[in-house]
Protein backbone atom coordinates (compact mmCIF):
# COMPACT_ATOMS: atom_id res chain seq x y z
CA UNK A 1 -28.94 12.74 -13.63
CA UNK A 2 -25.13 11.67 -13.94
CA UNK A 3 -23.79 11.51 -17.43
CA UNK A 4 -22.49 8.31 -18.89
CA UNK A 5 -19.84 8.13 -21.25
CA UNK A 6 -18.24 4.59 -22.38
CA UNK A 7 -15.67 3.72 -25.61
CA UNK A 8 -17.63 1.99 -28.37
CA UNK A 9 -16.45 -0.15 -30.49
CA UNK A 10 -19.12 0.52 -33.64
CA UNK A 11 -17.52 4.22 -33.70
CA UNK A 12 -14.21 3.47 -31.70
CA UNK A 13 -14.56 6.66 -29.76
CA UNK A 14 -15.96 7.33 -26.06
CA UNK A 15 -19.78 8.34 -26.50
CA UNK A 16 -22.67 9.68 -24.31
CA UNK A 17 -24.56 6.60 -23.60
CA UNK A 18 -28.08 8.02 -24.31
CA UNK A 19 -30.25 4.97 -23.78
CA UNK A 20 -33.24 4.09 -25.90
CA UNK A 21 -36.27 4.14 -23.26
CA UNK A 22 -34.23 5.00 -19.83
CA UNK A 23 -36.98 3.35 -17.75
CA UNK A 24 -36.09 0.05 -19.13
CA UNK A 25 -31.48 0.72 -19.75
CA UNK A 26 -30.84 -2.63 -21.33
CA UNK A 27 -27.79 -4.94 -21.60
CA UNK A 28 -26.57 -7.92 -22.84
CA UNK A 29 -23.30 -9.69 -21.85
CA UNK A 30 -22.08 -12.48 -23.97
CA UNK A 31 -21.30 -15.81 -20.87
CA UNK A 32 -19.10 -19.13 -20.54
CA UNK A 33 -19.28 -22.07 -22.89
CA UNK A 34 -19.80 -24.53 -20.53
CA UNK A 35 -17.52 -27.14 -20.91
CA UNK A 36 -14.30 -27.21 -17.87
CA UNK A 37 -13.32 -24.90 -15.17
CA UNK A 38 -13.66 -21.23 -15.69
CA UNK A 39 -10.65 -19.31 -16.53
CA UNK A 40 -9.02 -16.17 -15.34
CA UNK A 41 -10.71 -14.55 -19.02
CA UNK A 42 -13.93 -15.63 -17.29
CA UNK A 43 -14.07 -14.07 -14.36
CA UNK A 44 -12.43 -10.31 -15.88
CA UNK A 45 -15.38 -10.03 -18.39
CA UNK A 46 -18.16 -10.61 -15.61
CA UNK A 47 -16.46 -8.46 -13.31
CA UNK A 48 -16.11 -5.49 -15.73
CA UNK A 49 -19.79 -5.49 -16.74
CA UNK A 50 -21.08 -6.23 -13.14
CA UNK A 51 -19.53 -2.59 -12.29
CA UNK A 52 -21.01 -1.15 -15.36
CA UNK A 53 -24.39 -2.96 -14.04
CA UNK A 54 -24.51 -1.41 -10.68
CA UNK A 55 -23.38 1.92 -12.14
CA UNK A 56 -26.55 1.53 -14.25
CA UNK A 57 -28.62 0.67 -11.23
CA UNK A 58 -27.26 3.83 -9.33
CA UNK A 59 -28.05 6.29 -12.17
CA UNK A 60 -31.06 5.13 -13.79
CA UNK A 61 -32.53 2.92 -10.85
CA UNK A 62 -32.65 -0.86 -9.98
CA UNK A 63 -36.03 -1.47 -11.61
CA UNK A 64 -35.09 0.23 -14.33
CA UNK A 65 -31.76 -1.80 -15.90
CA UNK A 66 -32.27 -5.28 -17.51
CA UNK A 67 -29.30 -7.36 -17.85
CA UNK A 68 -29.13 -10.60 -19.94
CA UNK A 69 -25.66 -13.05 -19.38
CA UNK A 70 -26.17 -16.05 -21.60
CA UNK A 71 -24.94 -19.91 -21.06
CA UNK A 72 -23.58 -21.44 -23.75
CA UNK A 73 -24.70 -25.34 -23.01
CA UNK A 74 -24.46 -26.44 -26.99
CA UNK A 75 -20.85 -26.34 -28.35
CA UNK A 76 -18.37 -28.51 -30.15
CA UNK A 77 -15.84 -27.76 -27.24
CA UNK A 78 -18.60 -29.45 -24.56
CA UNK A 79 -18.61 -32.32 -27.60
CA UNK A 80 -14.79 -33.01 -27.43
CA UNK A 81 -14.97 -32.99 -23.76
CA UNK A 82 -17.69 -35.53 -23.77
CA UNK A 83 -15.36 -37.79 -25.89
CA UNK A 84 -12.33 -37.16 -23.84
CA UNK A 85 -14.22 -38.19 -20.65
CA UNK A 86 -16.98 -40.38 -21.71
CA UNK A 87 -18.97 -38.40 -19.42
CA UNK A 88 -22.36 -37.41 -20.22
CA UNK A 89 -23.08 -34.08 -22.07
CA UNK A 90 -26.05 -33.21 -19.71
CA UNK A 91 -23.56 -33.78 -16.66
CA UNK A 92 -20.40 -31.61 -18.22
CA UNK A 93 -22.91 -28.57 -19.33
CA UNK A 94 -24.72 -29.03 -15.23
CA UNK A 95 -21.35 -29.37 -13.31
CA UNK A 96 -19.57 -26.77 -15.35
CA UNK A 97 -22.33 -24.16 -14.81
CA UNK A 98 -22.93 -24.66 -11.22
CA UNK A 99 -18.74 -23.92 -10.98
CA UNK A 100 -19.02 -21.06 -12.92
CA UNK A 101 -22.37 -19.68 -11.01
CA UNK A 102 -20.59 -20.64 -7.31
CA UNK A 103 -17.22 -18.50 -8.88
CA UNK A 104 -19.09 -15.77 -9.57
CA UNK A 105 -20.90 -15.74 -6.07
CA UNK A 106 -17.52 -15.65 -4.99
CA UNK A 107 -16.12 -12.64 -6.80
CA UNK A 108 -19.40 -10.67 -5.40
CA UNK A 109 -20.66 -11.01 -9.29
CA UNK A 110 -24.58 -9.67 -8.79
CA UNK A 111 -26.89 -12.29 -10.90
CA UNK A 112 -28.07 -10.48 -14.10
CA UNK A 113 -31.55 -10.23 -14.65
CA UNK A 114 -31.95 -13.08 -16.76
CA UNK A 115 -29.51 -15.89 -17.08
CA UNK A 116 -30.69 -17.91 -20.43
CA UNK A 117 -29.55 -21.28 -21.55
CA UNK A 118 -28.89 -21.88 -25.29
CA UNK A 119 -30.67 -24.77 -25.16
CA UNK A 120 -33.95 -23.13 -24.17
CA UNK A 121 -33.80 -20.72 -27.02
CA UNK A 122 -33.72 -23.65 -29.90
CA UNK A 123 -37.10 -22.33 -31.28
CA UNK A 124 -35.82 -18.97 -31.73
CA UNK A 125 -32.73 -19.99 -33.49
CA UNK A 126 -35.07 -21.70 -35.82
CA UNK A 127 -37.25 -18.94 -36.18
CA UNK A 128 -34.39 -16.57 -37.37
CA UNK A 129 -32.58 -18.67 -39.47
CA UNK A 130 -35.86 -19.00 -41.18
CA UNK A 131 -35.96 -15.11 -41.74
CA UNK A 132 -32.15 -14.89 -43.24
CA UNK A 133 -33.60 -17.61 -45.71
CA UNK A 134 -36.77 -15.48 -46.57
CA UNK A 135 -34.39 -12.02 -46.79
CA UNK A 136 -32.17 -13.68 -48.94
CA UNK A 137 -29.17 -13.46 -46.39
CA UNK A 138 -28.81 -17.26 -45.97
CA UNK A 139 -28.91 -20.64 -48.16
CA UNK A 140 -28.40 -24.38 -47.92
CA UNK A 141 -25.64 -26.31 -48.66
CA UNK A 142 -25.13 -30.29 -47.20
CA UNK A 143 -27.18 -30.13 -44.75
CA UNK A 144 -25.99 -26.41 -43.47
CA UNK A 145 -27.62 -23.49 -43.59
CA UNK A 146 -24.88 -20.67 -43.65
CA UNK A 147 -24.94 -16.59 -43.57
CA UNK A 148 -24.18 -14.95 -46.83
CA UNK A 149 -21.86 -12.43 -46.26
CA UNK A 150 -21.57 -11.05 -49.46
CA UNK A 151 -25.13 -10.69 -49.34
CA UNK A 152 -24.82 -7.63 -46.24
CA UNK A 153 -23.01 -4.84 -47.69
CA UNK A 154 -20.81 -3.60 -44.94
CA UNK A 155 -20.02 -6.87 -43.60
CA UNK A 156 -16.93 -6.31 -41.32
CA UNK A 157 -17.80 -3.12 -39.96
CA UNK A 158 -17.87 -3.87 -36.36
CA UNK A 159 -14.25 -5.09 -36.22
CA UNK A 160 -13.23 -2.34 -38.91
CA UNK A 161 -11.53 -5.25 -41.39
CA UNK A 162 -11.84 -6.42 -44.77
CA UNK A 163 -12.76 -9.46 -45.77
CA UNK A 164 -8.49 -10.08 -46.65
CA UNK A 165 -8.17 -8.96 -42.99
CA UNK A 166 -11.24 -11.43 -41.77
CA UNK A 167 -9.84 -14.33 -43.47
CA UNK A 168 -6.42 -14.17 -42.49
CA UNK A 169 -6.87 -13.72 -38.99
CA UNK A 170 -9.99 -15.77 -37.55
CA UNK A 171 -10.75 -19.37 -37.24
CA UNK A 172 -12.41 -19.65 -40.47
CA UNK A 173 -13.63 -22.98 -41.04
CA UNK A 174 -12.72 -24.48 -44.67
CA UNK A 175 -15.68 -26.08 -46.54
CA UNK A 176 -16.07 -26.70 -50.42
CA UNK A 177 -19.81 -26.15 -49.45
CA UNK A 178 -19.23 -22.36 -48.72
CA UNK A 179 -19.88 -19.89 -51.39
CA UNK A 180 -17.51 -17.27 -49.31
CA UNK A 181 -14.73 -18.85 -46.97
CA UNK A 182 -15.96 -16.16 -44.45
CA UNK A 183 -19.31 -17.72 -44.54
CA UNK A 184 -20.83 -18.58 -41.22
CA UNK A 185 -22.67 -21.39 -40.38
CA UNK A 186 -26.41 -20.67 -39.07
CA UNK A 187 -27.51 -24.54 -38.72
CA UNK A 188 -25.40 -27.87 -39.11
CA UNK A 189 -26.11 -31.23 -38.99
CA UNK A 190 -25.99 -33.56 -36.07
CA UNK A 191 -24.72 -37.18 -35.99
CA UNK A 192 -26.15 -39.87 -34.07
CA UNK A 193 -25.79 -39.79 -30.35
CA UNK A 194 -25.11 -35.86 -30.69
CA UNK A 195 -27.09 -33.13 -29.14
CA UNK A 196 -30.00 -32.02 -31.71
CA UNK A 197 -33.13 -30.87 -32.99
CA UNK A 198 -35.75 -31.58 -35.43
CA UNK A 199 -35.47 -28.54 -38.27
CA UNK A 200 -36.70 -27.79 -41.58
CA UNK A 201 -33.40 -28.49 -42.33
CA UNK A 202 -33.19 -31.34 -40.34
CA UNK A 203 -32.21 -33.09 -37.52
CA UNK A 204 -29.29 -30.61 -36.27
CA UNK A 205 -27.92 -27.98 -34.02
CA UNK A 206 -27.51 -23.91 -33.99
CA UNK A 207 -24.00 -22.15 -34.65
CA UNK A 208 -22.32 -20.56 -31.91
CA UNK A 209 -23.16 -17.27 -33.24
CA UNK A 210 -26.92 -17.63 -33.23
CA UNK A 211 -27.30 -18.44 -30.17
CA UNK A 212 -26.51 -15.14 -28.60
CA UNK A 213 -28.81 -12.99 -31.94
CA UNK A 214 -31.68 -14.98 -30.71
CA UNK A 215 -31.52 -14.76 -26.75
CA UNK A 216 -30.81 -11.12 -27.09
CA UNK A 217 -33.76 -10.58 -29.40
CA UNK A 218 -35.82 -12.79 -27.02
CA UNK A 219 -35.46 -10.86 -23.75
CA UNK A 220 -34.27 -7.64 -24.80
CA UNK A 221 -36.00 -6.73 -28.28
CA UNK A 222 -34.81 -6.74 -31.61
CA UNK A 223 -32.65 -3.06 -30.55
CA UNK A 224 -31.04 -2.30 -27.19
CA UNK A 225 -28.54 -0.50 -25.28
CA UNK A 226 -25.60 -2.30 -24.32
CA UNK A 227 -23.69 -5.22 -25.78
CA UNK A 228 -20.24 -6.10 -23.62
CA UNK A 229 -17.87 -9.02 -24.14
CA UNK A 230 -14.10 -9.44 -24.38
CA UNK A 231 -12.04 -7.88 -27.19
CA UNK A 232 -11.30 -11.43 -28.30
CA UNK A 233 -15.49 -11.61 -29.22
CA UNK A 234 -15.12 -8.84 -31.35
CA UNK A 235 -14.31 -11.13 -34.70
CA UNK A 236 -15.72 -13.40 -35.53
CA UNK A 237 -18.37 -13.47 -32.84
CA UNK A 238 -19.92 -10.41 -32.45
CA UNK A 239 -19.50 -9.11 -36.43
CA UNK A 240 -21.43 -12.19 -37.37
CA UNK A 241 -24.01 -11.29 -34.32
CA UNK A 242 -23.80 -7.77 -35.72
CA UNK A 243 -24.78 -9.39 -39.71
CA UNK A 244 -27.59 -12.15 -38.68
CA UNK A 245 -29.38 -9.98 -36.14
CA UNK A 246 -29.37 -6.95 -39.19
CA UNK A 247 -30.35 -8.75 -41.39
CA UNK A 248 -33.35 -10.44 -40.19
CA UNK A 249 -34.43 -7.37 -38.51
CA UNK A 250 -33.54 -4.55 -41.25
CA UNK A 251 -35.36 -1.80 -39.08
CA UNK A 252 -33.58 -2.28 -36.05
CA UNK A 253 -30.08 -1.11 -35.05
CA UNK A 254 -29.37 -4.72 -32.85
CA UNK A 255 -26.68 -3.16 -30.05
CA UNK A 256 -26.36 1.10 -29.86
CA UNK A 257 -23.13 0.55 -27.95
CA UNK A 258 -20.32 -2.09 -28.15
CA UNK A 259 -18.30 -2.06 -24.63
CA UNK A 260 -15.04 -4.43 -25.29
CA UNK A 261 -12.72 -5.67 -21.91
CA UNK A 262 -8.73 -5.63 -22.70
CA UNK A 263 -7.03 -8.75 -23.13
CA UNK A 264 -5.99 -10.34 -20.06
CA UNK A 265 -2.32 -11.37 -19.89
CA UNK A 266 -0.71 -13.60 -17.22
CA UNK A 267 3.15 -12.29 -16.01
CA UNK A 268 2.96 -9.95 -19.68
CA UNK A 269 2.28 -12.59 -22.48
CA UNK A 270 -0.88 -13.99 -23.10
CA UNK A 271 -2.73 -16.62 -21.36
CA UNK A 272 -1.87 -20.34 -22.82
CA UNK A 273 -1.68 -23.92 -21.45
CA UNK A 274 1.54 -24.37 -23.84
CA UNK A 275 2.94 -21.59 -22.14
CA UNK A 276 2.44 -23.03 -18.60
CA UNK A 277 0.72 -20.09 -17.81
CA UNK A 278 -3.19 -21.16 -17.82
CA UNK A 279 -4.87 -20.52 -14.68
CA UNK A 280 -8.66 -21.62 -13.35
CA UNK A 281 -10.28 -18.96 -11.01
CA UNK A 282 -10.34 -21.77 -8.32
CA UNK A 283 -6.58 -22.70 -8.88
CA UNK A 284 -6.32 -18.70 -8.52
CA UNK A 285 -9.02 -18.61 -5.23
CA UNK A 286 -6.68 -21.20 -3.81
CA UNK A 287 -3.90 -18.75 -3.23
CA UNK A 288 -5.72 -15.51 -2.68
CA UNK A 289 -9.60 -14.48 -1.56
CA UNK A 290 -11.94 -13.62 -3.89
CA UNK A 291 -12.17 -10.27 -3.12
CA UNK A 292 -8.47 -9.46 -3.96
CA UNK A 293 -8.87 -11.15 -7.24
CA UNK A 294 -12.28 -8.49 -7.87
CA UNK A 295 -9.71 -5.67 -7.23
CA UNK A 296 -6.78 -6.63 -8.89
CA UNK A 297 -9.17 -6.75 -12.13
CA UNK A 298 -10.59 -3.21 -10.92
CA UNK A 299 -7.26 -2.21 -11.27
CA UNK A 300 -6.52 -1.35 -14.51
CA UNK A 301 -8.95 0.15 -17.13
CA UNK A 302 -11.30 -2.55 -18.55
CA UNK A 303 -10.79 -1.34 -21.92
CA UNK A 304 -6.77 -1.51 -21.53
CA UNK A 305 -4.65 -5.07 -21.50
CA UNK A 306 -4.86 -6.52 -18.45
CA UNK A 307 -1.63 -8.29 -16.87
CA UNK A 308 -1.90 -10.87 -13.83
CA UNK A 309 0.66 -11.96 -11.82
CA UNK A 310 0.62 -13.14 -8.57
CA UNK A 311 2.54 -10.17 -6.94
CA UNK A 312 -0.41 -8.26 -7.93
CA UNK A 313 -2.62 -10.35 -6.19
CA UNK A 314 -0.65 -10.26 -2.89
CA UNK A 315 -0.85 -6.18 -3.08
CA UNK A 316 -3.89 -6.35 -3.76
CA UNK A 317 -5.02 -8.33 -0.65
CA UNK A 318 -2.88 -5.63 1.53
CA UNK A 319 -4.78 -2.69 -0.08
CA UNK A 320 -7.84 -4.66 1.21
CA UNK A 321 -6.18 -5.21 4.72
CA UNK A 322 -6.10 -1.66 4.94
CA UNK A 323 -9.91 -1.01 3.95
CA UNK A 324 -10.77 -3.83 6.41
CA UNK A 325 -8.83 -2.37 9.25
CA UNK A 326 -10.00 1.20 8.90
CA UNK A 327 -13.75 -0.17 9.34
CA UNK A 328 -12.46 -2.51 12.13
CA UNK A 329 -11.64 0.76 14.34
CA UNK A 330 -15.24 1.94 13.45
CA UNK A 331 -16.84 -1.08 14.13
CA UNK A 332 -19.09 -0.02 17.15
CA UNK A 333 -20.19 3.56 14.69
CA UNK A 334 -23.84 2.66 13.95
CA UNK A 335 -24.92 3.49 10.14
CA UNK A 336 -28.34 4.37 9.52
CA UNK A 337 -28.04 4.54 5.38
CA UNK A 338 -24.93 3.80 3.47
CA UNK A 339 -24.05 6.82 0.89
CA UNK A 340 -21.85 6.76 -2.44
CA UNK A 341 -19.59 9.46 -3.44
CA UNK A 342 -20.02 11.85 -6.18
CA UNK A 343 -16.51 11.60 -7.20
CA UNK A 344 -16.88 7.91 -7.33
CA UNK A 345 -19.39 7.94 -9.62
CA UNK A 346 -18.48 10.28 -11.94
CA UNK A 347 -15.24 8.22 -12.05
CA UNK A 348 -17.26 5.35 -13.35
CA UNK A 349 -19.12 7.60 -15.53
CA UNK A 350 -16.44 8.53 -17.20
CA UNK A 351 -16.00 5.29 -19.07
CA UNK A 352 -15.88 3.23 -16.26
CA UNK A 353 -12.49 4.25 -15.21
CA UNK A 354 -12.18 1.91 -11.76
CA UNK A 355 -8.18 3.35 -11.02
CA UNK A 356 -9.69 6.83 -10.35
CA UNK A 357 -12.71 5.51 -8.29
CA UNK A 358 -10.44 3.51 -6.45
CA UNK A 359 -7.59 6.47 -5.65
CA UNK A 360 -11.30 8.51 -4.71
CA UNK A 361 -11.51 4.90 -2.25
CA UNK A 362 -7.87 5.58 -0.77
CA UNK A 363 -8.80 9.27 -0.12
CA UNK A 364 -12.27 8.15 2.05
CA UNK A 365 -10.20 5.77 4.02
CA UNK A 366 -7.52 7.98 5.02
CA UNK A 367 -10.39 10.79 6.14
CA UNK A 368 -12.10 7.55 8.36
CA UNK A 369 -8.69 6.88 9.66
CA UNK A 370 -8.53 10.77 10.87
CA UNK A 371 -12.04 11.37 11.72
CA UNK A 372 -12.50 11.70 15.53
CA UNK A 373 -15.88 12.76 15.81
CA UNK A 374 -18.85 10.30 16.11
CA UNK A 375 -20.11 12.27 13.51
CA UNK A 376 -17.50 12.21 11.29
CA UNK A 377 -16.82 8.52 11.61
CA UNK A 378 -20.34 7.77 10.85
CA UNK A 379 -20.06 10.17 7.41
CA UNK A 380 -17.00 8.30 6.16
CA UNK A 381 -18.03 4.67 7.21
CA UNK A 382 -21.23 5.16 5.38
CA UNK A 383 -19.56 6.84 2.57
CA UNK A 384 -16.82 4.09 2.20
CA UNK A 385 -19.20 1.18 2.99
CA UNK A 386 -21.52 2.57 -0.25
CA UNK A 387 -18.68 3.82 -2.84
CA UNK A 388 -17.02 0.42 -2.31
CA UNK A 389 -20.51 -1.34 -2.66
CA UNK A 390 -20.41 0.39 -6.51
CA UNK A 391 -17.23 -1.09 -7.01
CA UNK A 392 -18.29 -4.73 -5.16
CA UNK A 393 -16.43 -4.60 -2.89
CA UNK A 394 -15.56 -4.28 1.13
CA UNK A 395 -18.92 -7.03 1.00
CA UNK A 396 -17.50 -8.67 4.16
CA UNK A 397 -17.42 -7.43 8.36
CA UNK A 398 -13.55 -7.02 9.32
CA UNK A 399 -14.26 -10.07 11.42
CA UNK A 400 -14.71 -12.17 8.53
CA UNK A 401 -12.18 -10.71 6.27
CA UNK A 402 -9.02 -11.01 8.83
CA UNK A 403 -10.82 -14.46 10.29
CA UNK A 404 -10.67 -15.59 6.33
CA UNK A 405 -7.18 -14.19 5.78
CA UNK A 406 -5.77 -16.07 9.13
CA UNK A 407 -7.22 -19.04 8.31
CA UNK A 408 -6.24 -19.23 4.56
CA UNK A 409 -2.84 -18.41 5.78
CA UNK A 410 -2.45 -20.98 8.18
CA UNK A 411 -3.80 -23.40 5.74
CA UNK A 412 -1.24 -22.86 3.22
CA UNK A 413 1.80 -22.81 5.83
CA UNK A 414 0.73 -26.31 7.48
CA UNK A 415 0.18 -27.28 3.96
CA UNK A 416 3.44 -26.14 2.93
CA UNK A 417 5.01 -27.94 6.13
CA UNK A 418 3.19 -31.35 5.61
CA UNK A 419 5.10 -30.78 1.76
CA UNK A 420 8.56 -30.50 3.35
CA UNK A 421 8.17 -33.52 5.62
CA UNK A 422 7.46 -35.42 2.52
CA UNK A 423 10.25 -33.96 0.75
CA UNK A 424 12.68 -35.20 3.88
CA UNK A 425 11.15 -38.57 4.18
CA UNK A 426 12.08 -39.32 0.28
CA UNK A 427 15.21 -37.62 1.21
CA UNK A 428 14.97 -34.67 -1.27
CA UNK A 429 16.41 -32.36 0.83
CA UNK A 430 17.01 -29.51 -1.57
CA UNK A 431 13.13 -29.11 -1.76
CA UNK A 432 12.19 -29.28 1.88
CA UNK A 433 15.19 -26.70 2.32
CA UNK A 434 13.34 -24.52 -0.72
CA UNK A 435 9.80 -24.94 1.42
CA UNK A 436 11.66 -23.62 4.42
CA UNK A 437 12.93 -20.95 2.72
CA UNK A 438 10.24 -19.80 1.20
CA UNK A 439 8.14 -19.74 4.30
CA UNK A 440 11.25 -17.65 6.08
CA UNK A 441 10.77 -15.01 3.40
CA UNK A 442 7.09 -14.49 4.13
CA UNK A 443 8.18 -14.14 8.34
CA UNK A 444 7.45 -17.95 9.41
CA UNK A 445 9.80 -19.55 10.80
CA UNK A 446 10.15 -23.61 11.48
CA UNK A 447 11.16 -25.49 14.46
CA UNK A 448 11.36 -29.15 14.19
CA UNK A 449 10.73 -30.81 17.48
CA UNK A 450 10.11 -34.56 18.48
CA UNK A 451 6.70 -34.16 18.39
CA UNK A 452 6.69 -32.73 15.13
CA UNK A 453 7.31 -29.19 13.19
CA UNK A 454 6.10 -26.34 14.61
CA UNK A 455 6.16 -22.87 13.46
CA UNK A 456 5.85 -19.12 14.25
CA UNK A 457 5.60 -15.71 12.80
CA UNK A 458 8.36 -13.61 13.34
């Protein structure tokens, strides 16, 4: 059996993942709050751990690998957008989801083995906030119920800080309530017309943090394998996981291994509306297919910063013009079986590391480009169709990837061309001199005729 290694966070060294039953390899993947559009940060995360996923699947079997991605439908962000759109919460937290789901369908994301809602787990949040209060890890204050961190020695180990470090840098909310500024609230109150729950504390609603201790205990036991998220989860979220889920479980470990995606970065600084620099995955989807976004991601380590820019995206879609048009001169090769390649895996073994699998993905299409046998064209299709398929990718026939390609492009050119006529009628003729500019760079050239502007590649 193949050897896994991945960089963990607890010990902040790579490791030998040895799981703890390998019939039953288990993983949990912290999701989306629920409130707007999904964001480039979205789609990296579920990417990342969807290779790590089938890698799982290849080594230890398909029946064998359980994978839990949560929804986070209870949030103060999904609050603030229901007052900034008078919209209903139900109808944000449904809408929002179903974008996220049909984004992820997009980017070839396989659906985890169980999906859970926060809001189906409400008894279970109840149920261990009512063990920190019997251990002695929790108390009450105004209607709160908040995590004691002075109460878990070792508090902070996850992100390696102290508690100077912890309250410098995090989003610490201020209350004279709090016994510790760092302490975490389990349980708060609800106001009229707010999503709640009847409690022993009253009528109220769980933190953000215990919503994730509680769905992971839930479907995947009180101690498992895997827990993944972006580096930005690391503090405050997944320490204060880390404490409640300890705590109220002293004999269990919570997550053996701690897998942490880079920080992704758009054009080298980090991703901000102030900056101008914010982008949805369907803003992003509008420019480029799906599957070029998947490998631009796969592109660069997980665990390193990643850095977007557009360019990228562009060369990424060529790289996948090339995969597409070595299967199209195969396309009448029958394949029985599709096969993945050693060196593939053990790329991925080796902490995931997608720019070696995908130099390993180069190498098999240059041997289908020079096979000439029927034999040998069969041995590399079905190689490249199955080493791609670990990566998620090459999902489409050639006929639909150019067919997509042509008509995305044309789409954007007579869009581009309806833009400049526009621009002329209001008589800004520096822009609809810019459009036709820009569309002379990228080869298409405009000829305006009396029965309108027509174009052609050149």
């Amino acid at each position: 059996m193949t050897t896994i290694y991945l960089y963990n966070t607890l010990h902040r060294r790579k490791e030998e993942f040895k799981p703890i039953d390998a019939s039953n390899v288990r993983m949990y993947v912290c999701g989306p709050t629920v409130y707007d559009r999904a964001h480039l940060g979205n789609a990296k995360t579920p990417v990342v751990f969807d290779v790590l996923y089938r890698l799982l699947r290849e080594v230890y079997g398909a029946e064998h690998v359980t994978y839990v991605s949560n929804i986070t439908d209870v949030d103060d962000k999904i609050l603030n957008k229901h007052k900034e759109t008078g919209k209903p919460i139900r109808e944000i937290t449904e809408q929002t989801c179903q974008w996220y789901l049909d984004d992820m369908a997009k980017l070839n994301v396989l659906a985890p083995n169980h999906r859970p809602r926060a809001t189906e787990y409400i008894g279970e949040m109840i149920e261990l906030v009512k063990l920190l209060l019997q251990n002695g890890h929790a108390y009450e204050a105004q209607g709160h119920v908040l995590f004691d961190v002075d109460s878990m020695p070792g508090y902070g180990f996850l992100s390696g800080r102290s508690m100077k470090e912890m309250l410098a840098g995090a989003r610490i909310e201020v209350a004279d309530y709090k016994k510790n500024p760092a302490d975490f609230v389990l349980w708060k109150p609800s106001e009229p017309g707010q999503p709640g729950w009847d409690s022993p504390w009253g009528y109220g609603r769980p933190g953000w943090h215990l919503e994730c201790s509680a769905m992971s205990s839930k479907l995947l036991g009180n101690s498992f394998d895997i827990h993944g998220g972006g580096s930005d989860l690391i503090f405050p979220h997944h320490e204060n996981e880390c404490a409640q889920s300890m705590c109220a479980h002293p004999n269990d470990k919570f997550a053996n291994y701690w897998v942490h995606g880079g920080m992704l970065m758009v054009d080298g600084v980090k991703m901000s509306k102030s900056l101008g620099n914010f982008y949805t995955i369907d803003e992003v989807l509008e420019k480029a297919p799906a599957e070029a976004l998947r490998l631009l991601f796969l592109t660069t380590h997980y665990h390193q910063p990643f850095n977007f820019t557009f360019d990228g995206l562009a060369q990424s879609k060529g790289i996948l013009d090339k995969f597409y048009n070595a299967l199209l001169r195969v396309e009448d090769v029958k394949v029985e079986k599709t096969e993945v390649d050693e060196q593939i895996v053990e790329a991925l073994a080796d902490d995931l590391n997608t720019p070696l699998a995908l130099l390993k993905l180069h190498e098999l299409t240059a041997r289908l480009n020079k096979a000439e046998t029927p034999e040998d064209k069969a041995k590399y299709k079905a190689l490249l169709l199955g080493s791609a398929g670990l990566l998620g990718l090459l999902w489409q026939s050639p006929q639909e990837w150019f067919k997509g390609s042509a008509e995305e492009n044309n789409d954007t050119i007579e869009a581009k061309i309806r833009a400049r006529a526009e621009a002329k009628k209001n008589k800004d003729y520096a822009l609809a001199d810019q459009i036709r500019n820009e569309l002379k760079e990228q080869g298409i050239v405009l000829e305006d005729t009396p029965q309108g502007t027509i174009w052609k590649k050149v």
